[in-house]
C-alpha atoms as a PDB file:
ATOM      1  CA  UNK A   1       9.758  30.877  19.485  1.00  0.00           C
ATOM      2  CA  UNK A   2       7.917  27.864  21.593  1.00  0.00           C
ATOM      3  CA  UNK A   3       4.239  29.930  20.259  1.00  0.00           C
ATOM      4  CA  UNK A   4       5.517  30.033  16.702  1.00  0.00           C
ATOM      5  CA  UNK A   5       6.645  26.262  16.795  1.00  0.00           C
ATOM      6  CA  UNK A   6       3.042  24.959  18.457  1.00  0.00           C
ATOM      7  CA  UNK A   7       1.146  27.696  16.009  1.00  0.00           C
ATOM      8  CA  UNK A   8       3.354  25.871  13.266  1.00  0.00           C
ATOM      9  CA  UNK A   9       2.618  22.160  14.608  1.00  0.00           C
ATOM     10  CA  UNK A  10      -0.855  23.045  15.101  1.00  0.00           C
ATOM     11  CA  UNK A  11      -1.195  23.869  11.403  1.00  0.00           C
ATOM     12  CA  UNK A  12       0.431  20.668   9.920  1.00  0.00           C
ATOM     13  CA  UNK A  13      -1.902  18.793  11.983  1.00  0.00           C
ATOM     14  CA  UNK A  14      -5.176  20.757  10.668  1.00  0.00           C
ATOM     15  CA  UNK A  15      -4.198  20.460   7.376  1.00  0.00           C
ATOM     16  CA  UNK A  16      -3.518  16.640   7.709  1.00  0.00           C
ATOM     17  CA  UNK A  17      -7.261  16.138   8.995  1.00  0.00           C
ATOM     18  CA  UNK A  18      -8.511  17.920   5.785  1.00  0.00           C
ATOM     19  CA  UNK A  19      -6.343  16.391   3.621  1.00  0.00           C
ATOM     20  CA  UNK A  20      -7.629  12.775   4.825  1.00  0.00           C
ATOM     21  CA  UNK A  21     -11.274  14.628   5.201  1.00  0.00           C
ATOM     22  CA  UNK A  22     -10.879  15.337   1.268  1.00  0.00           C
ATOM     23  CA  UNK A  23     -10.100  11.627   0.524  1.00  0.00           C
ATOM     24  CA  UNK A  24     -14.085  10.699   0.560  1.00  0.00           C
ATOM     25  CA  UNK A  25     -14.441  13.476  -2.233  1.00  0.00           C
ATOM     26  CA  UNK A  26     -11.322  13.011  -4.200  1.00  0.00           C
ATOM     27  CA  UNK A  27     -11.206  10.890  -7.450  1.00  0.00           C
ATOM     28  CA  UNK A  28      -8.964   8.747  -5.790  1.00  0.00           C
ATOM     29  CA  UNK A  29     -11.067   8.290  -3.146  1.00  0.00           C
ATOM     30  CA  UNK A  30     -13.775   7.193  -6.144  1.00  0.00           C
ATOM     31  CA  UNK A  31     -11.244   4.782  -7.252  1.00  0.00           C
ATOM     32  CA  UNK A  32     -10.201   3.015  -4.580  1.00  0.00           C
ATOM     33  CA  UNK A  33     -13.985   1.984  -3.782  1.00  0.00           C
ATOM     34  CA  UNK A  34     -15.206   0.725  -7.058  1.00  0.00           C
ATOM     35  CA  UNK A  35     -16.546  -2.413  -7.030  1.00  0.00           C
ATOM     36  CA  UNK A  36     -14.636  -5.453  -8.101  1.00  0.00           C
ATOM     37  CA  UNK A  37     -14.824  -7.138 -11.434  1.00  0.00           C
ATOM     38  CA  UNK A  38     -13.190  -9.570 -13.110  1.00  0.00           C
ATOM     39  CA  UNK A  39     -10.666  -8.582 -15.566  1.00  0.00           C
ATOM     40  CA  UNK A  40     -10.059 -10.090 -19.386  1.00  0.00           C
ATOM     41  CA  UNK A  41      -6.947 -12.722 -18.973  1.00  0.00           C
ATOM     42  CA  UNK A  42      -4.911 -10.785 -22.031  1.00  0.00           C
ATOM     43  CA  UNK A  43      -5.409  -7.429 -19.725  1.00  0.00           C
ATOM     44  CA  UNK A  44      -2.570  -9.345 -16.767  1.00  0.00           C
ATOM     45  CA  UNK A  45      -0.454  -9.147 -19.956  1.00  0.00           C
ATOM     46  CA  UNK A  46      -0.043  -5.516 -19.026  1.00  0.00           C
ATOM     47  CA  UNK A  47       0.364  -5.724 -15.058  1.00  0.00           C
ATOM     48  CA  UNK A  48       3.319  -3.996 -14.544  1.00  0.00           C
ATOM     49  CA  UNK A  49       3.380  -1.143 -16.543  1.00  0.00           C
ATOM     50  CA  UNK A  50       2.404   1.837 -14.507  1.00  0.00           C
ATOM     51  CA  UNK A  51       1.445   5.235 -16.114  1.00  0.00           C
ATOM     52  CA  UNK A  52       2.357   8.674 -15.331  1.00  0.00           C
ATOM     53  CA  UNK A  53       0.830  10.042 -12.311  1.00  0.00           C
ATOM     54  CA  UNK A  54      -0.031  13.889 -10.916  1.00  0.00           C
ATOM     55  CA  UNK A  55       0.440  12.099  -7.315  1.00  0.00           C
ATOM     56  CA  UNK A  56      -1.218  13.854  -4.587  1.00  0.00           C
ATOM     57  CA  UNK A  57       1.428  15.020  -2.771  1.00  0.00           C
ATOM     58  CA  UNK A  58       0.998  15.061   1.779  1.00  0.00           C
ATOM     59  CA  UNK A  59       3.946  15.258   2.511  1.00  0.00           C
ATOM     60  CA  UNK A  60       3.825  18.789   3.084  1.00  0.00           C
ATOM     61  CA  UNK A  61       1.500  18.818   5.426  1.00  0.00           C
ATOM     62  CA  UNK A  62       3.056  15.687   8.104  1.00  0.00           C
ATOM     63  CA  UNK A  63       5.476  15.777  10.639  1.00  0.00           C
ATOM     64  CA  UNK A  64       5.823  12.017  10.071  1.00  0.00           C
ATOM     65  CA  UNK A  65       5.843  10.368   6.816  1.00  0.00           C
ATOM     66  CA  UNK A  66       6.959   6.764   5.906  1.00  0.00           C
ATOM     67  CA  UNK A  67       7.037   4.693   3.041  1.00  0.00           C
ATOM     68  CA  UNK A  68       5.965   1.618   1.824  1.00  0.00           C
ATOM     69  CA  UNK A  69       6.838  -1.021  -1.189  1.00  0.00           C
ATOM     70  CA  UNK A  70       3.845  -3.048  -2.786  1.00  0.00           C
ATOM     71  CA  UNK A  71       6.005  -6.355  -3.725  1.00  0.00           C
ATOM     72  CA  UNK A  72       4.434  -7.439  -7.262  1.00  0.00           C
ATOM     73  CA  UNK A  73       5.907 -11.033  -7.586  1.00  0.00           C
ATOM     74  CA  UNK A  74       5.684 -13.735  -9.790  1.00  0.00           C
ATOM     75  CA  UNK A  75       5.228 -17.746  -8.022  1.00  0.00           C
ATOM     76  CA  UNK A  76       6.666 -20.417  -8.873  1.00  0.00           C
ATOM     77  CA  UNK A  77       4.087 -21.057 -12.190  1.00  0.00           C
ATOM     78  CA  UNK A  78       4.868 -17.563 -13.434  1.00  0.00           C
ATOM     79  CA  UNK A  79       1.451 -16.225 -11.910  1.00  0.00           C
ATOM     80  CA  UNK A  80       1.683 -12.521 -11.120  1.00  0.00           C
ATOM     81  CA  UNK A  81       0.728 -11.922  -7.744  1.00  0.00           C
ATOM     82  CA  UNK A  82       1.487  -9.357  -4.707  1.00  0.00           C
ATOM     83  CA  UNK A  83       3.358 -10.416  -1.686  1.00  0.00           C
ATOM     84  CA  UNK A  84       2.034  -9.459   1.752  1.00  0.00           C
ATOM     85  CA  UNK A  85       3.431  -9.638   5.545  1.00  0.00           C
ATOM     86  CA  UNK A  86       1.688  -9.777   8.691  1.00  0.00           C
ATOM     87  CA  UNK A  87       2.769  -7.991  11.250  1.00  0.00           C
ATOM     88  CA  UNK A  88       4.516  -9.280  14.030  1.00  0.00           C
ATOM     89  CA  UNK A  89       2.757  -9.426  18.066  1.00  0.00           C
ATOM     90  CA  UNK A  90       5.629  -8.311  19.504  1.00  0.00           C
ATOM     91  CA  UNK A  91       5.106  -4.617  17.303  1.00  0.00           C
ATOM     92  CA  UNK A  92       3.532  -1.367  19.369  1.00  0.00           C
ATOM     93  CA  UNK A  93       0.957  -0.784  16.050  1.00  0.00           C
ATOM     94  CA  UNK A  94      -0.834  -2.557  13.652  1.00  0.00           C
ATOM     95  CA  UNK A  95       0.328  -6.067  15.446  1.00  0.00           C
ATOM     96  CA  UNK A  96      -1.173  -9.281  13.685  1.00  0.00           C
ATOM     97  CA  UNK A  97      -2.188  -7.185  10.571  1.00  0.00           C
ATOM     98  CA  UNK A  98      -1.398  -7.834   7.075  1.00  0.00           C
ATOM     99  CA  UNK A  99       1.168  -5.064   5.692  1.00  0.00           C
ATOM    100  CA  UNK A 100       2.962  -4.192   2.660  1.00  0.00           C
ATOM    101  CA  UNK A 101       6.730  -3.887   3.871  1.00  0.00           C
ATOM    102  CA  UNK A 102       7.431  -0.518   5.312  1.00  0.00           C
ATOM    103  CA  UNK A 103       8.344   1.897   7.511  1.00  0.00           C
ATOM    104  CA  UNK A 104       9.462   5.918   8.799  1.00  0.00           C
ATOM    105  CA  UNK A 105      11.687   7.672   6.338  1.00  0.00           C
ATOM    106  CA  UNK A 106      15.349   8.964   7.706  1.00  0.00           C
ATOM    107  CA  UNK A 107      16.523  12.109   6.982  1.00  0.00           C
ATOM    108  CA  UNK A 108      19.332  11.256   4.587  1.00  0.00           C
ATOM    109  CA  UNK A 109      17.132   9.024   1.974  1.00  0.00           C
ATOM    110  CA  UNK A 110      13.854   9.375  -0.182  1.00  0.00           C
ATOM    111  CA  UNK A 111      10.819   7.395  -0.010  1.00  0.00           C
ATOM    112  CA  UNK A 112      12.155   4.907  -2.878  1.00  0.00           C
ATOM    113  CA  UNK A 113      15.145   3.777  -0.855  1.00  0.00           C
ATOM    114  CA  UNK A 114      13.304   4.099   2.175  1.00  0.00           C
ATOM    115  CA  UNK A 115      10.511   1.663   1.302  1.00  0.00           C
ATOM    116  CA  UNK A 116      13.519  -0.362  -0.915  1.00  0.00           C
ATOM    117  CA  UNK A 117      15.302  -0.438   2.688  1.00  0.00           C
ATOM    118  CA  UNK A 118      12.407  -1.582   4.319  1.00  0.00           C
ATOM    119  CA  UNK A 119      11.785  -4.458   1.921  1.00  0.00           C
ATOM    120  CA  UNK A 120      14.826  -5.969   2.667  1.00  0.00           C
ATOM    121  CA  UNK A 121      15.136  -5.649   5.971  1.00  0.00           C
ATOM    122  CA  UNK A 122      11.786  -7.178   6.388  1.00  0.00           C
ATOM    123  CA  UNK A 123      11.660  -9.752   3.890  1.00  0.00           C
ATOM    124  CA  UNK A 124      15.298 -10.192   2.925  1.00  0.00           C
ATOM    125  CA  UNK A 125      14.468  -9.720  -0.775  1.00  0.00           C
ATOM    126  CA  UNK A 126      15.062  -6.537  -2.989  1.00  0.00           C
ATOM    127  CA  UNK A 127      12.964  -5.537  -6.196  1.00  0.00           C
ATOM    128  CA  UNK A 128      14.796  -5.768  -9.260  1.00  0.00           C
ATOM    129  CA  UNK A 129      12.621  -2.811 -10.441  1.00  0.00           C
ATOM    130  CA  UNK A 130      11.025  -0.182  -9.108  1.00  0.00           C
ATOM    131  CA  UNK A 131       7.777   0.969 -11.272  1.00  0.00           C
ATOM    132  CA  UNK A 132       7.125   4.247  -9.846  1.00  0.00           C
ATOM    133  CA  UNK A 133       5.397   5.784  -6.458  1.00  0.00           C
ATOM    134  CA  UNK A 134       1.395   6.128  -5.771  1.00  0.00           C
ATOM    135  CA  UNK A 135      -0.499   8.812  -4.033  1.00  0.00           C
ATOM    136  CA  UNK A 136      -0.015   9.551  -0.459  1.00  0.00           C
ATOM    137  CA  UNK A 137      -2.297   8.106   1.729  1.00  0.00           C
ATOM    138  CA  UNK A 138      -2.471   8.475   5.660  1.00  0.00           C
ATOM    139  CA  UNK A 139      -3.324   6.041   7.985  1.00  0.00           C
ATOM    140  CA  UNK A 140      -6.277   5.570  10.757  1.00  0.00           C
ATOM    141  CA  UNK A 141      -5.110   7.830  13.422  1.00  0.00           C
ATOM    142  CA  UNK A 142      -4.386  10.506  10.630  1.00  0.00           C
ATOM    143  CA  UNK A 143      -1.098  11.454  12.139  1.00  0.00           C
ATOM    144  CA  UNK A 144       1.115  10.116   9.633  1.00  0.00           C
ATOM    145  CA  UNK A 145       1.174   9.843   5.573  1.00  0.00           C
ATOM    146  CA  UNK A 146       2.376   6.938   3.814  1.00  0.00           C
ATOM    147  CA  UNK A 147       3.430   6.807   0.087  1.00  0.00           C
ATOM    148  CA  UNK A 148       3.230   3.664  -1.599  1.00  0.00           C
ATOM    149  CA  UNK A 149       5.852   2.687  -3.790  1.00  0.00           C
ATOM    150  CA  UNK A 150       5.325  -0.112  -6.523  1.00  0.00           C
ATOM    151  CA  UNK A 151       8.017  -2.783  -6.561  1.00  0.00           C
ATOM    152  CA  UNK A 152       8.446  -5.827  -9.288  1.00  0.00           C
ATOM    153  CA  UNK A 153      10.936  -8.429  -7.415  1.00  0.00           C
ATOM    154  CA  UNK A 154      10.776 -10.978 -10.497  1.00  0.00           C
ATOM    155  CA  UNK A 155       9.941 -14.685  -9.543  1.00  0.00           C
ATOM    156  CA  UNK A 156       9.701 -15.392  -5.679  1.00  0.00           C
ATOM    157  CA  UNK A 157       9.445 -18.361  -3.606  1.00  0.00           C
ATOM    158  CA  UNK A 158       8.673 -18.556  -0.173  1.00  0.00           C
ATOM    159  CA  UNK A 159      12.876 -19.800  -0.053  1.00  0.00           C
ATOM    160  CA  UNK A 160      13.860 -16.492  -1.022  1.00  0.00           C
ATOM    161  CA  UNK A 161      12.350 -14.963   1.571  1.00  0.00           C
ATOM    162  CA  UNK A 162      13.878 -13.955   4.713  1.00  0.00           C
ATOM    163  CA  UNK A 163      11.521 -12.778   6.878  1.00  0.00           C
ATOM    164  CA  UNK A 164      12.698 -10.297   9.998  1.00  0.00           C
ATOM    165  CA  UNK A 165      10.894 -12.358  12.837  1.00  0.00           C
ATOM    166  CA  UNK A 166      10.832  -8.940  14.784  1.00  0.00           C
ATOM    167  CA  UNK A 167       8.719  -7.114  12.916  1.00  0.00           C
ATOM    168  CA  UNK A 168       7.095 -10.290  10.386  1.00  0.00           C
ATOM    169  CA  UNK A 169       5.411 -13.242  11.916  1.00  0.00           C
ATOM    170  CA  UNK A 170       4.079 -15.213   7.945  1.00  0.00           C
ATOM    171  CA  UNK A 171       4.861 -13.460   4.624  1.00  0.00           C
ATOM    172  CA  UNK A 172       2.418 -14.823   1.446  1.00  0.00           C
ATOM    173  CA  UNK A 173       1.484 -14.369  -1.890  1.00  0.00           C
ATOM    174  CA  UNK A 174      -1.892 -14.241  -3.610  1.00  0.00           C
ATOM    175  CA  UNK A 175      -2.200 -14.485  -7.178  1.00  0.00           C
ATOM    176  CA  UNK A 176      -3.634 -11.121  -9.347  1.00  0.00           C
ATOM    177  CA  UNK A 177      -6.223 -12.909 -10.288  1.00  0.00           C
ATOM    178  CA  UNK A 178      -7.699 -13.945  -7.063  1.00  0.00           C
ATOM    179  CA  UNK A 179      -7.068 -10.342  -6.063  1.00  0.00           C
ATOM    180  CA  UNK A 180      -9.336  -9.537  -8.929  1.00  0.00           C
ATOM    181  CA  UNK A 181     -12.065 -11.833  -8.103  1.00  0.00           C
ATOM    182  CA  UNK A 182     -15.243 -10.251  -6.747  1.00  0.00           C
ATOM    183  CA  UNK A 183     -16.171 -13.147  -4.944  1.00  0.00           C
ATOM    184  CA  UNK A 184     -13.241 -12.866  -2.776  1.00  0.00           C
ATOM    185  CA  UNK A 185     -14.115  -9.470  -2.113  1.00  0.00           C
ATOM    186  CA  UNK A 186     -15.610  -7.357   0.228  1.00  0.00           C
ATOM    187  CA  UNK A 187     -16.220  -3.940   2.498  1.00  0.00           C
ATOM    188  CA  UNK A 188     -15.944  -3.014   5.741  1.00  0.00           C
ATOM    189  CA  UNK A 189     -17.191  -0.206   7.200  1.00  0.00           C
ATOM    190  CA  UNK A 190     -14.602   3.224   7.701  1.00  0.00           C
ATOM    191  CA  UNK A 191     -16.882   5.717   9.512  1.00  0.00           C
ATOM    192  CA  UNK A 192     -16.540   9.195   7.420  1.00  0.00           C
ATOM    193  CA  UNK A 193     -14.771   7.629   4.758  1.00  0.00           C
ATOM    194  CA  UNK A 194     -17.618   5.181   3.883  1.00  0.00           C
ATOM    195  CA  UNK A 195     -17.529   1.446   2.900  1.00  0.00           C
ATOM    196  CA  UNK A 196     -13.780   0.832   2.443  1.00  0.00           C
ATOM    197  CA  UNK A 197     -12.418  -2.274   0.285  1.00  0.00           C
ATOM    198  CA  UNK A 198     -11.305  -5.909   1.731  1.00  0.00           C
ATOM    199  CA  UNK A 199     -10.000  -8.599   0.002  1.00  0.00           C
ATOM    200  CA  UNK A 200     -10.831 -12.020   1.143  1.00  0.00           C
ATOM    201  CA  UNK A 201      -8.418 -14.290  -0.731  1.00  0.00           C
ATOM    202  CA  UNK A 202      -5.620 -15.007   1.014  1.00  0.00           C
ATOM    203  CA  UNK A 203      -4.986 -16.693   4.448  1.00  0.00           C
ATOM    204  CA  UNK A 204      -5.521 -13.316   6.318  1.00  0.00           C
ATOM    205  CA  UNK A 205      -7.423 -10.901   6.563  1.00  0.00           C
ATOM    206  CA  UNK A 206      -6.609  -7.927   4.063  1.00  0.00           C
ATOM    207  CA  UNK A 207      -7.983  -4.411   5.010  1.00  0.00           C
ATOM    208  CA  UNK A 208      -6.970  -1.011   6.216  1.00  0.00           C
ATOM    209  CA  UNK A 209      -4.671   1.588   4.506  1.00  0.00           C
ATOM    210  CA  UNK A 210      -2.963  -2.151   2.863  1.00  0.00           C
ATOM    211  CA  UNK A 211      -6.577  -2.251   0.950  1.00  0.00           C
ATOM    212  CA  UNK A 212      -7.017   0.687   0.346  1.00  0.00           C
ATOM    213  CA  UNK A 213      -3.252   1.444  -1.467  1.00  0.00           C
ATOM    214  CA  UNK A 214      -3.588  -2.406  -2.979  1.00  0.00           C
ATOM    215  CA  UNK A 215      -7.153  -1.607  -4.412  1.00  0.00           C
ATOM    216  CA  UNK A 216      -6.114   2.272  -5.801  1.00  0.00           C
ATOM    217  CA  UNK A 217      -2.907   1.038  -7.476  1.00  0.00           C
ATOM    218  CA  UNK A 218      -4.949  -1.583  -9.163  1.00  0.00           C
ATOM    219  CA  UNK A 219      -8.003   0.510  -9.974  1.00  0.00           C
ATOM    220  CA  UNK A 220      -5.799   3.351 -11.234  1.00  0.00           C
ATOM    221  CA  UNK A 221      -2.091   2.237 -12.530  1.00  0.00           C
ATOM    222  CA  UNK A 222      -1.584  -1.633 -13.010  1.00  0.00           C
ATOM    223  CA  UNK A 223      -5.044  -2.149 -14.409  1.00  0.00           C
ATOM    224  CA  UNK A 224      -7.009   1.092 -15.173  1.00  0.00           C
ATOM    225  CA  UNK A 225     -10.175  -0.001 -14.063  1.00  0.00           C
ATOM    226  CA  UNK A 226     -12.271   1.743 -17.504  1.00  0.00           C
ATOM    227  CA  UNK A 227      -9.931  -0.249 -20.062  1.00  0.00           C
ATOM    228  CA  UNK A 228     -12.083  -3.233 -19.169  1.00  0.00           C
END
């Protein structure tokens, strides 16, 4: 039983590794590390409408899989933009990086009302609307997959928010259209997975599997990236 188990363990984890291995010759993959352009004003007008997706699916292959809502927001002048956290110092992981709000999935919910419970919990505010869920992703150490779920929480401002200071140390919003801006972009270097994207625009430092989800929902749902 204990050799069927370990056999069993061992083959989630292989097929993990290939799964992220497979993400520098996927079409996602392709997606995600276009480079930046600026987008037609009358193209915002169509943000938050997100098309049907054939998701790639991980799930399957990870013992631990969590969930994650990307907060699209509008400020106080109506701009769309996406809301980000950074990560408290006091967390084991990730501490003092920006994050979408997040976390493990229990065993009695889904990934919607996981990354819905999250949200909440994190930021004290709950999308009015849930747009539909992205393709898995996994994160650094390749142990874990993470599917992104896209969020519209209407108009925010930073009152509404209740951070949890346990696991959030700022929460802040950058508009789409700095998001979009190619001068506010830039790369960083991922090892295997090549020249990953970085955006540059807000008061942190936005990188990692945060990027990478932001840029592929952009490039491939919110604002197809060959309609402009």
């Amino acid at each position: 039983m204990a050799v069927s188990i370990a056999l069993s363990r061992g083959w989630q984890v292989v097929g993990l590794r290939l799964a992220a291995m497979l993400y520098k010759f996927h079409p996602i993959h392709h997606m995600v590390t276009l480079p930046p352009k600026h987008p037609p004003r009358a193209a915002l007008e169509k943000l938050y409408r997100l098309h049907q997706l054939k998701r790639l699916d991980l799930g399957k292959y990870c013992e631990k899989h969590a969930a994650v809502l990307v907060p699209l927001c509008l400020n106080e002048e109506g701009k769309p933009c996406v809301l980000f956290t950074l990560r408290s110092e006091q967390l084991n992981r990730h501490k003092g990086e920006v994050s979408f709000p997040g976390g493990m999935i229990d065993d009695d919910e889904d990934e919607v009302g996981a990354a819905v419970r999250e949200c909440v919990e994190e930021i004290g505010v709950e999308p009015q609307e849930i747009l539909g869920v992205w393709h898995d992703v996994t994160g650094r150490d390749r142990t874990i997959c993470v599917t992104p779920v896209i969020g519209f929480l209407g108009t925010v401002t930073q009152n509404d928010i209740k951070p949890s200071t346990s696991e959030v140390a700022d929460t802040f919003m950058v508009p789409c259209m700095q998001l979009f801006d190619p001068s506010l972009r830039s790369t960083w270097s991922a090892g295997v997975f090549g020249m990953l994207p970085q955006f540059d625009s807000g008061p942190y430092r936005i990188w990692g599997v945060t990027a990478y989800i932001l840029a592929g929902v952009f490039n491939t749902v919110l604002l197809p990236y060959e309609t402009y």
